[in-house]
C-alpha atoms as a PDB file:
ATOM      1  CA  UNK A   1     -13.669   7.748  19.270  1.00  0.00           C
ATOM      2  CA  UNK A   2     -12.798  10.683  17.334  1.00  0.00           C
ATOM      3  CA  UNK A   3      -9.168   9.013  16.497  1.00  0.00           C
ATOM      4  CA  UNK A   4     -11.211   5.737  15.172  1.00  0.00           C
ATOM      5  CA  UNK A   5     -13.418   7.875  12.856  1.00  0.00           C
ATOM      6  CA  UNK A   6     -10.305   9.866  11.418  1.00  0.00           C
ATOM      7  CA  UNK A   7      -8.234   6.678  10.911  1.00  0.00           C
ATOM      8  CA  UNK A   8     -11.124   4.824   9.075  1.00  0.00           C
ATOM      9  CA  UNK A   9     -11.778   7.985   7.047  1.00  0.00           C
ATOM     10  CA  UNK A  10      -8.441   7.784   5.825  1.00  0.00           C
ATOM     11  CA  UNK A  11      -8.705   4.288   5.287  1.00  0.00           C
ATOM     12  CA  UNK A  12     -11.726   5.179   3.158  1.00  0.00           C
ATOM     13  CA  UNK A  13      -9.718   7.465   1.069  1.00  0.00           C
ATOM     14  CA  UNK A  14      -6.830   5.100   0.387  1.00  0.00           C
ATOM     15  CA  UNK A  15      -9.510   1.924  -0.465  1.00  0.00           C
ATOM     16  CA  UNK A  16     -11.463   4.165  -2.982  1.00  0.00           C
ATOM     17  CA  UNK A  17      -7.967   4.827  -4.586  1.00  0.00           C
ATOM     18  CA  UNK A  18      -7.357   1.313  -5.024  1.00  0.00           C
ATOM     19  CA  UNK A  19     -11.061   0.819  -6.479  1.00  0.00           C
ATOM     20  CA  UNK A  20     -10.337   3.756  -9.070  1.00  0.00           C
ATOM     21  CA  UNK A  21      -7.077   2.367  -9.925  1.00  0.00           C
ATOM     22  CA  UNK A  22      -8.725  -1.421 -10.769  1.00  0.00           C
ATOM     23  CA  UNK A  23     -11.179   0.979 -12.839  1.00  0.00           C
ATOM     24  CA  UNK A  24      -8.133   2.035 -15.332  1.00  0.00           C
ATOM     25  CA  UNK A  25      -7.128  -1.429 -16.048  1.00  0.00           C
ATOM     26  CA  UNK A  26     -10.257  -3.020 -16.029  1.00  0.00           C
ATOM     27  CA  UNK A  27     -14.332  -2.511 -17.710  1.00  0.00           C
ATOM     28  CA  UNK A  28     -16.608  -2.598 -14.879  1.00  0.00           C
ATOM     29  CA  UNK A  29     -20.328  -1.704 -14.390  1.00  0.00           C
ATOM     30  CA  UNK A  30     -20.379   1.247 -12.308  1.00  0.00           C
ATOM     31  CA  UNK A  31     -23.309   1.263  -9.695  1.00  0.00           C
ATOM     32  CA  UNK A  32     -25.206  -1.502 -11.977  1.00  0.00           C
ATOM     33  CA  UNK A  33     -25.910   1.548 -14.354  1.00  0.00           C
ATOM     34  CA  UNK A  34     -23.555   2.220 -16.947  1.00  0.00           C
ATOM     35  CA  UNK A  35     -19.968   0.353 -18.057  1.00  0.00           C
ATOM     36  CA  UNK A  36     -16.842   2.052 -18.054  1.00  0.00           C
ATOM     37  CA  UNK A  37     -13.101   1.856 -16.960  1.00  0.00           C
ATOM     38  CA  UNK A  38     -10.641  -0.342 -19.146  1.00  0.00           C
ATOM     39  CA  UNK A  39      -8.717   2.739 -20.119  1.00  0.00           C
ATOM     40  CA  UNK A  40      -5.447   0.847 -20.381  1.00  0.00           C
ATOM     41  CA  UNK A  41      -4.530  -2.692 -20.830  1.00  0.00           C
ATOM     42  CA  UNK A  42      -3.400  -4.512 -17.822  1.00  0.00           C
ATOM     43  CA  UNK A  43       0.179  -4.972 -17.674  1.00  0.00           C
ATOM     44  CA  UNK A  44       3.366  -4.564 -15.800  1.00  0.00           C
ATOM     45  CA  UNK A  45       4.113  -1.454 -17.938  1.00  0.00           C
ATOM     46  CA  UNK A  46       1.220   0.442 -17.782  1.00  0.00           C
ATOM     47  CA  UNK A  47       0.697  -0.123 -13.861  1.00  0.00           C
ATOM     48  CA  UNK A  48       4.522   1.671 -13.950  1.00  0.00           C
ATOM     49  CA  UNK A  49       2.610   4.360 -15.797  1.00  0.00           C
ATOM     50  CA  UNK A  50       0.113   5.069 -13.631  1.00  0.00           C
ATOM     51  CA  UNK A  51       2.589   4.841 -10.660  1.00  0.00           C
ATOM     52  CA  UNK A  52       4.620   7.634 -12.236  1.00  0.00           C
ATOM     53  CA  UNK A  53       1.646   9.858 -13.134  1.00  0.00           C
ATOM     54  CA  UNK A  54       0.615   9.747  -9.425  1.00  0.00           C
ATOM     55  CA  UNK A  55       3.882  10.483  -7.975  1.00  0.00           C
ATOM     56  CA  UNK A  56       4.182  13.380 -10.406  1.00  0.00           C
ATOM     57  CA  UNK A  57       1.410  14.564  -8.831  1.00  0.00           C
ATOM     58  CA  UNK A  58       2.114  13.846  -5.227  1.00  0.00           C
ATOM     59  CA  UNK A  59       5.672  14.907  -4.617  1.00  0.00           C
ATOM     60  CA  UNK A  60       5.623  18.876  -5.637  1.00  0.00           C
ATOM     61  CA  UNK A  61       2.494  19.141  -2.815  1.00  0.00           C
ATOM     62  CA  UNK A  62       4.409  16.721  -0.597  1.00  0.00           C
ATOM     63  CA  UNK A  63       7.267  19.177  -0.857  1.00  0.00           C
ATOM     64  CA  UNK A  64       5.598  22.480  -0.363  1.00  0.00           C
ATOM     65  CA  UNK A  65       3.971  20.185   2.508  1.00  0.00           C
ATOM     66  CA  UNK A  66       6.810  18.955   4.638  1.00  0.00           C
ATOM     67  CA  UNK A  67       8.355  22.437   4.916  1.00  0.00           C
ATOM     68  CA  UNK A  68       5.427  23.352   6.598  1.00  0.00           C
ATOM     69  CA  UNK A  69       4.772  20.061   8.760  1.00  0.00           C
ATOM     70  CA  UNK A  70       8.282  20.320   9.722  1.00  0.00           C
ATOM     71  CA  UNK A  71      10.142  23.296   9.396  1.00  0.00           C
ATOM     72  CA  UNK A  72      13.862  21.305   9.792  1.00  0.00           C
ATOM     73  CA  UNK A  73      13.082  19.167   6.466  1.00  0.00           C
ATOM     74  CA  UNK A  74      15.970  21.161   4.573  1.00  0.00           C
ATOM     75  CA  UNK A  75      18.654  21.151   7.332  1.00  0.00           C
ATOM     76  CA  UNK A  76      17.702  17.064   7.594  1.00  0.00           C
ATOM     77  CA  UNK A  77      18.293  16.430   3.512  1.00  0.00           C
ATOM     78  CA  UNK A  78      21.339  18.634   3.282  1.00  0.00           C
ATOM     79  CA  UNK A  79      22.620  16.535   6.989  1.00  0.00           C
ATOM     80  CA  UNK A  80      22.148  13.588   5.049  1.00  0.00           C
ATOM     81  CA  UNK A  81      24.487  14.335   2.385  1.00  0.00           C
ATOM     82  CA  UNK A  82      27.522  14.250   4.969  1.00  0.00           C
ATOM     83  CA  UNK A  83      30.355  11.477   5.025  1.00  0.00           C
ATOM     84  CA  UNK A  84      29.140  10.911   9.110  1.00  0.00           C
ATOM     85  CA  UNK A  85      25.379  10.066   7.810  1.00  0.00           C
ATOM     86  CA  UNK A  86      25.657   7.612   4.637  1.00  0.00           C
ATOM     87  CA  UNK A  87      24.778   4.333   6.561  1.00  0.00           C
ATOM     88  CA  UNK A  88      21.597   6.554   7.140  1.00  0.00           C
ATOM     89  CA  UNK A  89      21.548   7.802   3.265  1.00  0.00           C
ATOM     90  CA  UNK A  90      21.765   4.917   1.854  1.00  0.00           C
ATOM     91  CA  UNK A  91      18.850   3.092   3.995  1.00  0.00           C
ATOM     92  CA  UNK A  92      16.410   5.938   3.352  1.00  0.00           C
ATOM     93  CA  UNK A  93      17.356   4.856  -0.411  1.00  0.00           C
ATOM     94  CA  UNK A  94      16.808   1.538  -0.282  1.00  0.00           C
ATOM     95  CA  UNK A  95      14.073   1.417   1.604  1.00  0.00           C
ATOM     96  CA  UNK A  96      12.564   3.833  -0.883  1.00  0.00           C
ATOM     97  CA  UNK A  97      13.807   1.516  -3.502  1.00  0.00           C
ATOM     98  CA  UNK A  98      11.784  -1.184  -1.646  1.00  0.00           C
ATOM     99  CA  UNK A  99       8.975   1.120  -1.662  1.00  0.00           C
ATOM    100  CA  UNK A 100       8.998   1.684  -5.389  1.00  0.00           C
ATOM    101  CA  UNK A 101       8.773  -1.813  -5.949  1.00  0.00           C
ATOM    102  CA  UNK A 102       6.108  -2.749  -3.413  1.00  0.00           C
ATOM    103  CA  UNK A 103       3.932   0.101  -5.166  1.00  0.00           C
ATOM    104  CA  UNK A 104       4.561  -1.480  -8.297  1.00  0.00           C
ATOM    105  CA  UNK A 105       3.503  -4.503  -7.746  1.00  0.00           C
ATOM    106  CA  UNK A 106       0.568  -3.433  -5.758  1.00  0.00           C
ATOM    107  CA  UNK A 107      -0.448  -1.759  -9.123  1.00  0.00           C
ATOM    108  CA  UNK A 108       0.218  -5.006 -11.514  1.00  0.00           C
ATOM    109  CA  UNK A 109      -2.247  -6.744  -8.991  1.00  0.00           C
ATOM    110  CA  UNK A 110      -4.556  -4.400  -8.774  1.00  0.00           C
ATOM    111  CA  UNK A 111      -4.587  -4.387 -12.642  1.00  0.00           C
ATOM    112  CA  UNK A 112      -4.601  -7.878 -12.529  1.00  0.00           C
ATOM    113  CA  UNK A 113      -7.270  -9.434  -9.677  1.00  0.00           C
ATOM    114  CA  UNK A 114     -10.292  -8.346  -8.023  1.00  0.00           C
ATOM    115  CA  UNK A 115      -9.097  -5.551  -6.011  1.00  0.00           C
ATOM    116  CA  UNK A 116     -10.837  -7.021  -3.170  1.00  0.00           C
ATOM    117  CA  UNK A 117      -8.191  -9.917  -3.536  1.00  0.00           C
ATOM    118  CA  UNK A 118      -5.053  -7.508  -4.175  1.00  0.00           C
ATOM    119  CA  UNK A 119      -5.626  -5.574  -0.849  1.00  0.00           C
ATOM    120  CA  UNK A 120      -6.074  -8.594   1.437  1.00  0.00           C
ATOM    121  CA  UNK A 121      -3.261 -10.436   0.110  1.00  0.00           C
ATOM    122  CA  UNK A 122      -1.085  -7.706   0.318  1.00  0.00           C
ATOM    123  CA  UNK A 123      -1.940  -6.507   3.878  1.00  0.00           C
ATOM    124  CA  UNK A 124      -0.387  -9.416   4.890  1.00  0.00           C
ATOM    125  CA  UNK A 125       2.605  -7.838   5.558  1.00  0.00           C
ATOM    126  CA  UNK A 126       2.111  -6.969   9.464  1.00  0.00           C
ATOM    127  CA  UNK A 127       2.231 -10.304   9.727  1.00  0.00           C
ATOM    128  CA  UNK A 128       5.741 -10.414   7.501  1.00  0.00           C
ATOM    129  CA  UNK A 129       7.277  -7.376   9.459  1.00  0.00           C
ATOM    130  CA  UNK A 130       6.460  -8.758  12.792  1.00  0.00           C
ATOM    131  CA  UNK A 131       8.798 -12.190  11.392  1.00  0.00           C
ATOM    132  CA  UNK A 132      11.136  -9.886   9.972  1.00  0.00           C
ATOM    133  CA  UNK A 133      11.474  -8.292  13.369  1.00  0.00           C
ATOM    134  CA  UNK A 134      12.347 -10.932  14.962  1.00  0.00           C
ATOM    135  CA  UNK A 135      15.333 -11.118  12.565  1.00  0.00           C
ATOM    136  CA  UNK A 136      16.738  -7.854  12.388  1.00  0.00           C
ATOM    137  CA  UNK A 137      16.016  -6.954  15.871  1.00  0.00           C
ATOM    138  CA  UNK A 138      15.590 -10.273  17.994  1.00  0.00           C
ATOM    139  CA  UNK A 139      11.729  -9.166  18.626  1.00  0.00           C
ATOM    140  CA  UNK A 140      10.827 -13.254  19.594  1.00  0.00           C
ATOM    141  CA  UNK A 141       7.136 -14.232  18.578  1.00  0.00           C
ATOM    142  CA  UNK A 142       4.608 -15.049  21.153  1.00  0.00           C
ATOM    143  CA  UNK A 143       2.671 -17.889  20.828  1.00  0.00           C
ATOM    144  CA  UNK A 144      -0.073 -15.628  20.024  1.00  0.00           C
ATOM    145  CA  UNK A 145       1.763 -14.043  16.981  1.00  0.00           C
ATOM    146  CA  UNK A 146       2.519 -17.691  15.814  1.00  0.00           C
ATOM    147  CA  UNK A 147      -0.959 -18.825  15.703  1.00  0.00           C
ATOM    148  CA  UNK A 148      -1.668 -15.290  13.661  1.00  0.00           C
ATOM    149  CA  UNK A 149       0.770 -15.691  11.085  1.00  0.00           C
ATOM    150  CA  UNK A 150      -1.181 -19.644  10.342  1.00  0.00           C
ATOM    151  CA  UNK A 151      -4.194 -17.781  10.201  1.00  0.00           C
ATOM    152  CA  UNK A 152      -3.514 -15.216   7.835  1.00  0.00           C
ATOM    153  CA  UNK A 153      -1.611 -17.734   5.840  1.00  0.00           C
ATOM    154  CA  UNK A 154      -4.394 -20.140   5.664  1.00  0.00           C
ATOM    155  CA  UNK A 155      -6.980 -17.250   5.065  1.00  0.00           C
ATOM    156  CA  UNK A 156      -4.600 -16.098   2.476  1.00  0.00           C
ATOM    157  CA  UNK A 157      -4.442 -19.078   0.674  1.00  0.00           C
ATOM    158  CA  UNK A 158      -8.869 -18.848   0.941  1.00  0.00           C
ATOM    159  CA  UNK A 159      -8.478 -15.406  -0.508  1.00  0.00           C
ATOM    160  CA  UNK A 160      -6.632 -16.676  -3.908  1.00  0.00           C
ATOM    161  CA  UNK A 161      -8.642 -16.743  -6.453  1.00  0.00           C
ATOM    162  CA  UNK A 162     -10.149 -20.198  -7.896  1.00  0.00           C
ATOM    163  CA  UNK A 163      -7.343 -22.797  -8.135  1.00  0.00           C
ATOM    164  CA  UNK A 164      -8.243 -23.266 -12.047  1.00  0.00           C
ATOM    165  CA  UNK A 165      -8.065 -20.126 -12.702  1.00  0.00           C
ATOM    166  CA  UNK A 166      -4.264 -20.321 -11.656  1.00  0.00           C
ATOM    167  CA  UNK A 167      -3.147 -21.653 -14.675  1.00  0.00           C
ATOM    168  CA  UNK A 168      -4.549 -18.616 -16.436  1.00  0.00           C
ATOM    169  CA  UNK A 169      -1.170 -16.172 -16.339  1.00  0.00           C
ATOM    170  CA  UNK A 170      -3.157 -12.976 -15.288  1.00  0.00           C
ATOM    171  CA  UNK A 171      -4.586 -14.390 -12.288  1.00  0.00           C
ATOM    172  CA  UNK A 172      -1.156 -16.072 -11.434  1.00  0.00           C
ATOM    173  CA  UNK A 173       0.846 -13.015 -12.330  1.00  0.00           C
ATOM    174  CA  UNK A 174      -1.767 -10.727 -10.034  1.00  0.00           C
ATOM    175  CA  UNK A 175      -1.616 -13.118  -6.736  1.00  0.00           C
ATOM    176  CA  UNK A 176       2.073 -13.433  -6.987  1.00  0.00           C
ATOM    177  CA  UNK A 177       2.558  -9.428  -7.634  1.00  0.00           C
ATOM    178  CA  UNK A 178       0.090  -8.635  -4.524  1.00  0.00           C
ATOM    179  CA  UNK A 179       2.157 -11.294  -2.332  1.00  0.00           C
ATOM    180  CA  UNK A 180       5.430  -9.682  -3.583  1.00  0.00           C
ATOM    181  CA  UNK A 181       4.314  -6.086  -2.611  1.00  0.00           C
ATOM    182  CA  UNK A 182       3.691  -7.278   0.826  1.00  0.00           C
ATOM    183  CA  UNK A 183       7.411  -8.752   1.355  1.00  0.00           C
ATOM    184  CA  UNK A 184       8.899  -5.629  -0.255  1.00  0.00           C
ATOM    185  CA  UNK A 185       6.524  -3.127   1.738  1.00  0.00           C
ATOM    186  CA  UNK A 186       7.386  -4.977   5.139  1.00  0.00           C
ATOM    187  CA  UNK A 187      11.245  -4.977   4.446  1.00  0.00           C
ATOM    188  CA  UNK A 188      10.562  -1.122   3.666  1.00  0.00           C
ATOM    189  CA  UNK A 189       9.015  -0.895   7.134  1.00  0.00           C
ATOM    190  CA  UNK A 190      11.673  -2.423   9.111  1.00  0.00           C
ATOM    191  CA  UNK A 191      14.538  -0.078   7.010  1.00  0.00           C
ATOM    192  CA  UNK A 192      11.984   3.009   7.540  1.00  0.00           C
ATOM    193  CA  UNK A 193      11.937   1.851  11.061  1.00  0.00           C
ATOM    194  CA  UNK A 194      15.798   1.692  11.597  1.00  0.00           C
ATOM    195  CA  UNK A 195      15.868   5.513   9.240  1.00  0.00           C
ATOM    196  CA  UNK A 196      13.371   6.934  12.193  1.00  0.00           C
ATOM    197  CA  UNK A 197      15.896   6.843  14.918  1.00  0.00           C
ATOM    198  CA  UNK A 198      17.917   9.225  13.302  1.00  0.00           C
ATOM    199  CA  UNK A 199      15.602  11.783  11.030  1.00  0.00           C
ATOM    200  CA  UNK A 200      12.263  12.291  11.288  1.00  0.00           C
ATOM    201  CA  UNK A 201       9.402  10.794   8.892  1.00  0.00           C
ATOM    202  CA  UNK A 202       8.284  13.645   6.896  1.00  0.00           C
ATOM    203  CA  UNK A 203      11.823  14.180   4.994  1.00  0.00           C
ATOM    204  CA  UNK A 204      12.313  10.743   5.197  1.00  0.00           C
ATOM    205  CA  UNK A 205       8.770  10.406   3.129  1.00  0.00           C
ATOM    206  CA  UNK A 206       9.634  13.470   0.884  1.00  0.00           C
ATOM    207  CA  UNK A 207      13.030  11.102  -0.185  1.00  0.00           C
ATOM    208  CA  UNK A 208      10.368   8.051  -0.699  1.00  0.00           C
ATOM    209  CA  UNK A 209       8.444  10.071  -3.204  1.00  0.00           C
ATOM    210  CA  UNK A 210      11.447  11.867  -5.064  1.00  0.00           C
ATOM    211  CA  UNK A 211      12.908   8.373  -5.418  1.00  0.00           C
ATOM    212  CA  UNK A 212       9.876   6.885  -6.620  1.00  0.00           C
ATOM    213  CA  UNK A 213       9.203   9.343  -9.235  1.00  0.00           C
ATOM    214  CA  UNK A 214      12.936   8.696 -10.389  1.00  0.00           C
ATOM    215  CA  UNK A 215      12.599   4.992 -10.866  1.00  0.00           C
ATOM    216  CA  UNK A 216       9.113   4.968 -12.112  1.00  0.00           C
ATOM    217  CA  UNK A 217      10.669   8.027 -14.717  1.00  0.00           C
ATOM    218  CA  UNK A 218      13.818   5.728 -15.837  1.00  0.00           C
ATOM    219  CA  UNK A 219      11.459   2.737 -15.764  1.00  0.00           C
ATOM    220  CA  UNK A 220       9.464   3.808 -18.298  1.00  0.00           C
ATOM    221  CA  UNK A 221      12.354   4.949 -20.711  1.00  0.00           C
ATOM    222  CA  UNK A 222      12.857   0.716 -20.864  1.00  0.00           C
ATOM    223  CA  UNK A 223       9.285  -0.194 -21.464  1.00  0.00           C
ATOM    224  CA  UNK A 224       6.831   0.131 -24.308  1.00  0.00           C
ATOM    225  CA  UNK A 225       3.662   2.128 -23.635  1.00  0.00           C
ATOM    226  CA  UNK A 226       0.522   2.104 -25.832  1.00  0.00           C
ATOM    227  CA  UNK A 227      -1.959   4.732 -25.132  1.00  0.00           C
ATOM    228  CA  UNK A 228      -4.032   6.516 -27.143  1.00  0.00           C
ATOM    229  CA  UNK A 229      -4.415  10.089 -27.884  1.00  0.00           C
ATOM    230  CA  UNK A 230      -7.809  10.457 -26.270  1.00  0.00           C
ATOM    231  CA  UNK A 231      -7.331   8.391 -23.346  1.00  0.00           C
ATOM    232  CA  UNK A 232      -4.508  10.504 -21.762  1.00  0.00           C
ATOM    233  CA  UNK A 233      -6.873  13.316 -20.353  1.00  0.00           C
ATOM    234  CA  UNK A 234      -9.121  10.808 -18.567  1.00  0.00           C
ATOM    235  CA  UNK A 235      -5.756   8.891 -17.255  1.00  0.00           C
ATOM    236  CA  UNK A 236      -4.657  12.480 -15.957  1.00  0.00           C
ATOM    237  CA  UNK A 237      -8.310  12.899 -14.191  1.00  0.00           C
ATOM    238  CA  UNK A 238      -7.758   9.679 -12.457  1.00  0.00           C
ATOM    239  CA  UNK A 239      -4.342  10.050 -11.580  1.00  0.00           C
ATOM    240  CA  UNK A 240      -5.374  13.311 -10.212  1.00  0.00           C
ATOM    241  CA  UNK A 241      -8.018  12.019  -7.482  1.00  0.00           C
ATOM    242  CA  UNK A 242      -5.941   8.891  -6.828  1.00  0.00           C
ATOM    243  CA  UNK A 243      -2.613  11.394  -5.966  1.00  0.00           C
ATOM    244  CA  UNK A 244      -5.296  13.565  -3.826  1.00  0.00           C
ATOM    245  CA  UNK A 245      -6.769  10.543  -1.818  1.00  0.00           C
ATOM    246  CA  UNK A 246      -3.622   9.171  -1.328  1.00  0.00           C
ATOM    247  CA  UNK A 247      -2.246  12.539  -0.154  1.00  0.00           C
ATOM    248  CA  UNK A 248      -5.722  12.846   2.358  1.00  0.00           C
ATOM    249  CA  UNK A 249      -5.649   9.346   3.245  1.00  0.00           C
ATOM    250  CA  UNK A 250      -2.336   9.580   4.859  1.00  0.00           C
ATOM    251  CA  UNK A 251      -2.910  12.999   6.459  1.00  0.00           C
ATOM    252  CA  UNK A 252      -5.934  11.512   8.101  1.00  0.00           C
ATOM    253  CA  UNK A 253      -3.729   7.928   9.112  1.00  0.00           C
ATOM    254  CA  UNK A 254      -0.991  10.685  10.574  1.00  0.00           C
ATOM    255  CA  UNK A 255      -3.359  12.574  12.879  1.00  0.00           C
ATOM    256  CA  UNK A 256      -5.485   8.855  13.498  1.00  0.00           C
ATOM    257  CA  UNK A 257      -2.356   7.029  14.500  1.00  0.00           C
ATOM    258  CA  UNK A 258      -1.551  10.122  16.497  1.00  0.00           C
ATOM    259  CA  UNK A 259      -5.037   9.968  18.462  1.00  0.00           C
ATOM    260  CA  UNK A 260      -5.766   6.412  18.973  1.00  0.00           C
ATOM    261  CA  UNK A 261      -1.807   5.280  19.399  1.00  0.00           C
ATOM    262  CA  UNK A 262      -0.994   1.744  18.801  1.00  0.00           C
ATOM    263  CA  UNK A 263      -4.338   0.104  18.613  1.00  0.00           C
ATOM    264  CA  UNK A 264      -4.764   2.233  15.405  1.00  0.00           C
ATOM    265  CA  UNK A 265      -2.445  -0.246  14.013  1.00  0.00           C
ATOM    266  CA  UNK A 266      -4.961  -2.808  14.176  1.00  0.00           C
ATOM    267  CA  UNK A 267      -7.700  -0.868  12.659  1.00  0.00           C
ATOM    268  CA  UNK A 268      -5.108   0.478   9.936  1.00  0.00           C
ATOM    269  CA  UNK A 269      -4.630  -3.359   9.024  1.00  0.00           C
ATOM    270  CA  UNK A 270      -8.121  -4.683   8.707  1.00  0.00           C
ATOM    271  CA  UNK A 271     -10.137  -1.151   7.490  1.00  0.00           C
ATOM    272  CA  UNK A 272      -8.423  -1.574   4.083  1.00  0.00           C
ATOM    273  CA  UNK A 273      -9.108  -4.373   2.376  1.00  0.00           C
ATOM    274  CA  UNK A 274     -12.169  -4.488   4.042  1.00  0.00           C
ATOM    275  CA  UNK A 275     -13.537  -1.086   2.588  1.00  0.00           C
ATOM    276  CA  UNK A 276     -11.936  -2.135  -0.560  1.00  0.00           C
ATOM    277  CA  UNK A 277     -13.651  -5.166  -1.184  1.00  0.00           C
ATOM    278  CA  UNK A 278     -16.562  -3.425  -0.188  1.00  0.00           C
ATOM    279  CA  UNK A 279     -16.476  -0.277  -2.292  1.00  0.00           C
ATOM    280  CA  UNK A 280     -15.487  -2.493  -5.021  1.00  0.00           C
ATOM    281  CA  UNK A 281     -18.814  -4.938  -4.631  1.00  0.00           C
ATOM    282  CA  UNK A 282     -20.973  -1.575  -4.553  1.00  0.00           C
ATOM    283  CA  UNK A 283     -18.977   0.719  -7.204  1.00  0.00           C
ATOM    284  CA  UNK A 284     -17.561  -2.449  -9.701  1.00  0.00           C
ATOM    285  CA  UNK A 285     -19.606  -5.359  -8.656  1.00  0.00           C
ATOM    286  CA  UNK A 286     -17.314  -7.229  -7.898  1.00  0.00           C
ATOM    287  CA  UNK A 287     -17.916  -9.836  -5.514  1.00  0.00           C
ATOM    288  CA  UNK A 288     -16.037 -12.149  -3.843  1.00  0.00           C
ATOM    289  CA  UNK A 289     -16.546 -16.232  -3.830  1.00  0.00           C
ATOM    290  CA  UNK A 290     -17.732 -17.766  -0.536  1.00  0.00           C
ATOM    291  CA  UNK A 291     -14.246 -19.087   0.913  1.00  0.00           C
ATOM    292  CA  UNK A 292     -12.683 -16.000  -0.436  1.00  0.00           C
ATOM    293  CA  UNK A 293     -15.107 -13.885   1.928  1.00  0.00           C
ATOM    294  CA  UNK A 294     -14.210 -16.778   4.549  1.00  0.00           C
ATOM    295  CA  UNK A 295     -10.193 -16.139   4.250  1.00  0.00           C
ATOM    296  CA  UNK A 296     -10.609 -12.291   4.321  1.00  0.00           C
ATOM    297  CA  UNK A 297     -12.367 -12.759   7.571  1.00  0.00           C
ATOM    298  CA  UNK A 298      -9.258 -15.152   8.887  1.00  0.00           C
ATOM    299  CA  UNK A 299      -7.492 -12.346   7.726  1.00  0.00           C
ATOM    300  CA  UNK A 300      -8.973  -9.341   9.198  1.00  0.00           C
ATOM    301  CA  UNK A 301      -9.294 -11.243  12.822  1.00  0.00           C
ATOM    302  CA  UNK A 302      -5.895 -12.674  13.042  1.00  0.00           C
ATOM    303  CA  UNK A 303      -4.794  -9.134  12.489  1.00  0.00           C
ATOM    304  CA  UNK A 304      -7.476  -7.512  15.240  1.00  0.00           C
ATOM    305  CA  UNK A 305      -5.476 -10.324  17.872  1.00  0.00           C
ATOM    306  CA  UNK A 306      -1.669  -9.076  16.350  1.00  0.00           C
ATOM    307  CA  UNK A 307      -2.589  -5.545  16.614  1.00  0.00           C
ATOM    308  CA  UNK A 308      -4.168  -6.349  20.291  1.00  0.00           C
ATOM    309  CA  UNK A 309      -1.175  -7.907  21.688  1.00  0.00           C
ATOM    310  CA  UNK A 310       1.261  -4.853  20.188  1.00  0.00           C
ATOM    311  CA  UNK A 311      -1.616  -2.397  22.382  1.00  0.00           C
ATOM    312  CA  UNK A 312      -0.966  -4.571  25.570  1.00  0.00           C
ATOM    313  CA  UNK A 313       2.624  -4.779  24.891  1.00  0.00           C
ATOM    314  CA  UNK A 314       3.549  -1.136  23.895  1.00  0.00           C
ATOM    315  CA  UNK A 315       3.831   0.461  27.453  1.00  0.00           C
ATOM    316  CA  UNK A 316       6.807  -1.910  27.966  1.00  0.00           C
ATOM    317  CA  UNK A 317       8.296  -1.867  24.705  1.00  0.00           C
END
């Protein structure tokens, strides 16, 4: 019990994130009181903006952090600079690479739909590891795993917002950035899965966020950014408690996952969007359309049955 209640606390943390994020981009009526947010236009370059602020923030405490979570984290990044570790190297670099981008685009959707919306479609991806599995390391669906992956499409395709509002290029260019952060976020997985045999995850995470910060740095040298003078403090603030949940969230998912094993999986999956969509209706009113509330619960069952066959099956995996 006390691993479920540490894992959804994270997942708490990492949902009001996303809500605060959708606040930049977009106005909203906070509690039904007062209107606020909108700091920032949405757009592809100012979601790389806020990505870069955040990781600015993140990756000096991530640093002083792994040293201390484990001790080896210096002997592991100097290891990996030797001829006899590059196939290693250069996987911890591209799945950070894949990483970057699924962040990215997790941001231009978040900027872009209901964040409600964003989080479902992109926690997908269990789903899109579990096929990519099966590629890269012969993992055969069951017939169980089958009948998931038609429900979370088919609740997926509930969860998109209204069909006319596809033609409108925000809405299109939000569904299709949330669904692209998935793909890139499960190919990250299975690299970060490969990476894990031969370093452990806190350097390999300490690499994620260095290269991150790089990218989102160089990325921004090639884009056009209008904000103005008196917006930058509040941007800071934000970026500040996002780059703090973010760093609590997946503290608490560490110790969670840790406590409650495999099943945690499950509850990692579903918690998410769920608390999104829900702190989002409470904090943003936002609400979501009747099938759309349908398709998120396709969603967030067809997950509970994945992550319930991986408990069953992880004593003999």
């Amino acid at each position: 019990m006390r691993g479920f209640l540490v894992v959804i606390l994270g997942s708490l943390c990492l949902a009001t994130q996303n809500v605060l994020v959708r606040v930049i981009f977009s106005e909203s009526t906070i509690l039904g009181q007062f209107t606020w947010g909108g700091l920032i236009a949405p757009s592809p370059a100012n979601s790389l903006l806020i990505l870069q602020m955040r990781s600015l923030l993140i990756l000096p405490v991530m640093a002083l952090l792994s040293y201390r979570l484990y001790p080896a984290t210096g002997q592991i990044l100097k290891a990996l600079v030797q001829p006899q570790m590059r196939t290693v190297r250069w996987l911890a670099l591209i799945s950070s690479v894949f990483l970057f981008i699924a962040l990215t685009l997790l941001f231009i959707a978040l900027a872009s739909i209901p964040a409600g919306v964003a989080t479902v479609l992109f926690f997908i991806h269990p789903v899109i590891t579990g096929l990519l599995s099966w590629w890269v390391f012969g993992h055969r669906p069951s017939l169980l795993r089958v009948g998931v992956t038609a429900g979370v499409l088919v609740g997926s395709v509930l969860v998109v917002p209204s069909f006319a509002g596809l033609g409108n290029s925000q809405m299109g260019l939000g569904v299709g950035a949330a669904l692209g952060a998935s793909v890139a976020y499960s190919i990250q997985g299975i690299l970060a899965q490969i990476c894990f045999r031969q370093i452990d995850p806190v350097p390999f995470t300490l690499i994620n966020f260095g290269v991150i910060v790089l990218l989102s740095s160089l990325g921004l040298l090639l884009v056009q950014i209008d904000v103005s003078a008196d917006q930058w403090p509040s941007l800071w603030l934000i970026s500040l408690f996002t780059a703090g949940l973010t760093l609590l969230g997946q503290l608490l998912y560490n110790i969670g996952i840790h406590l409650v094993r495999a099943a945690s999986m499950a509850i990692v999956a579903v918690s998410n969007p769920v608390f999104t969509a829900a702190i989002a209706w409470l904090v943003l009113q936002e609400s979501l359309q009747g099938r759309q509330f349908v398709g998120m619960v396709l969603v967030v069952v067809s997950i509970i049955a994945l992550g319930q066959e991986q408990t069953r099956t992880a004593p003999s995996s």
